[in-house]
Protein backbone atom coordinates (compact mmCIF):
# COMPACT_ATOMS: atom_id res chain seq x y z
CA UNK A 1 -17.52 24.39 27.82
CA UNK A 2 -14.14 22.22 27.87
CA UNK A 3 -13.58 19.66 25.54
CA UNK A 4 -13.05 16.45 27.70
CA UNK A 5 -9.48 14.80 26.64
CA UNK A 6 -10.44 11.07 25.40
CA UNK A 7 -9.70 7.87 26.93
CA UNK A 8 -7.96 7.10 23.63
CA UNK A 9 -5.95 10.20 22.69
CA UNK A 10 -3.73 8.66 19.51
CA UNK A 11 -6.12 7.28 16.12
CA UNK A 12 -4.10 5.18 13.54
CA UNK A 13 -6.12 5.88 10.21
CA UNK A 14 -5.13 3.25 7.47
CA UNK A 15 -6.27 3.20 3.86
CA UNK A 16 -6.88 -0.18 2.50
CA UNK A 17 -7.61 0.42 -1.23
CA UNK A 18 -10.70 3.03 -1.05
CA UNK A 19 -11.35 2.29 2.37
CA UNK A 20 -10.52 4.23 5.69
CA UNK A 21 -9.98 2.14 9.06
CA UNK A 22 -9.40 3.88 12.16
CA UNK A 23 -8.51 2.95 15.18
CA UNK A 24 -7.39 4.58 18.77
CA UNK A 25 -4.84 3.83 21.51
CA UNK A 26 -3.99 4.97 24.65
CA UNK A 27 -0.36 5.67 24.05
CA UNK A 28 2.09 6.96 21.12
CA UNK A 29 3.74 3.62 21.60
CA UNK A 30 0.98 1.66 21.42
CA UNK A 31 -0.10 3.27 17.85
CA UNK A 32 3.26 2.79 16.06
CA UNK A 33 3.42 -0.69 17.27
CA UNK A 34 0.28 -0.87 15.13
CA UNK A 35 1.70 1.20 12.71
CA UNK A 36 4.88 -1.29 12.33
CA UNK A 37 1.81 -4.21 12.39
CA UNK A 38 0.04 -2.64 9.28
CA UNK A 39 3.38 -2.25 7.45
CA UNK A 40 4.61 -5.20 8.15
CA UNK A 41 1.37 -6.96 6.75
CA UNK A 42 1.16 -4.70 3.87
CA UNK A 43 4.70 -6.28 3.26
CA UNK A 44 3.69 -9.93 3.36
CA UNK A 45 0.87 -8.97 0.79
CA UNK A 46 -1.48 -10.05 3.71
CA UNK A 47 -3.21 -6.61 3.27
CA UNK A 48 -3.01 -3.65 0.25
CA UNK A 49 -2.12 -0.86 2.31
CA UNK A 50 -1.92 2.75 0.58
CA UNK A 51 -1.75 5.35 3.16
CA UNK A 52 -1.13 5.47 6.99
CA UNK A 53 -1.63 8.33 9.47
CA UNK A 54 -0.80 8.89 12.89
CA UNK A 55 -3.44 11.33 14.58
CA UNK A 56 -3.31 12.83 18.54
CA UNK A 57 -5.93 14.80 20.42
CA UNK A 58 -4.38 17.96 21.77
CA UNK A 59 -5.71 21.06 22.80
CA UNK A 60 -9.18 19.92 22.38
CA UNK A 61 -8.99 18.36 18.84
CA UNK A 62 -7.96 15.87 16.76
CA UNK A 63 -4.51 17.00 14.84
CA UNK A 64 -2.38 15.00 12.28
CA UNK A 65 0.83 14.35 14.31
CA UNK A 66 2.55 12.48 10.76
CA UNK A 67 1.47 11.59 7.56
CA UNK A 68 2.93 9.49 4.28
CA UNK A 69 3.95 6.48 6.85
CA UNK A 70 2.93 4.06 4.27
CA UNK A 71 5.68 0.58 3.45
CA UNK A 72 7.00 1.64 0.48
């Protein structure tokens, strides 16, 4: 059985405090635009951002493709 390649292969996981959002993307681009979005955010003080991680699905799973991407 082959593990199907998702419509959304890149996941953005932010930390806000104690809590984990995630969301997906259909292209690398795409998810660092977000990525640039959280930080700059984090930098107005419109959000408390602690952690950011960039995630792609290859070779049928989820891997971390960077970590530690947080503003400061």
């Amino acid at each position: 059985m082959t593990t199907q390649r998702p419509r959304k292969p890149w996941r953005v996981v932010s930390v806000h405090r104690d809590e984990k959002l995630q969301e997906e993307f259909t292209s690398e681009r795409a998810a660092y635009d977000h990525v640039i979005e959280q930080r700059q955010k984090a930098q107005e003080g419109a959000i408390t951002l602690t952690d950011i991680q960039v995630h792609n699905w290859e070779d049928g799973r989820w891997g971390l493709f960077e970590d530690g991407l947080n503003y400061a």
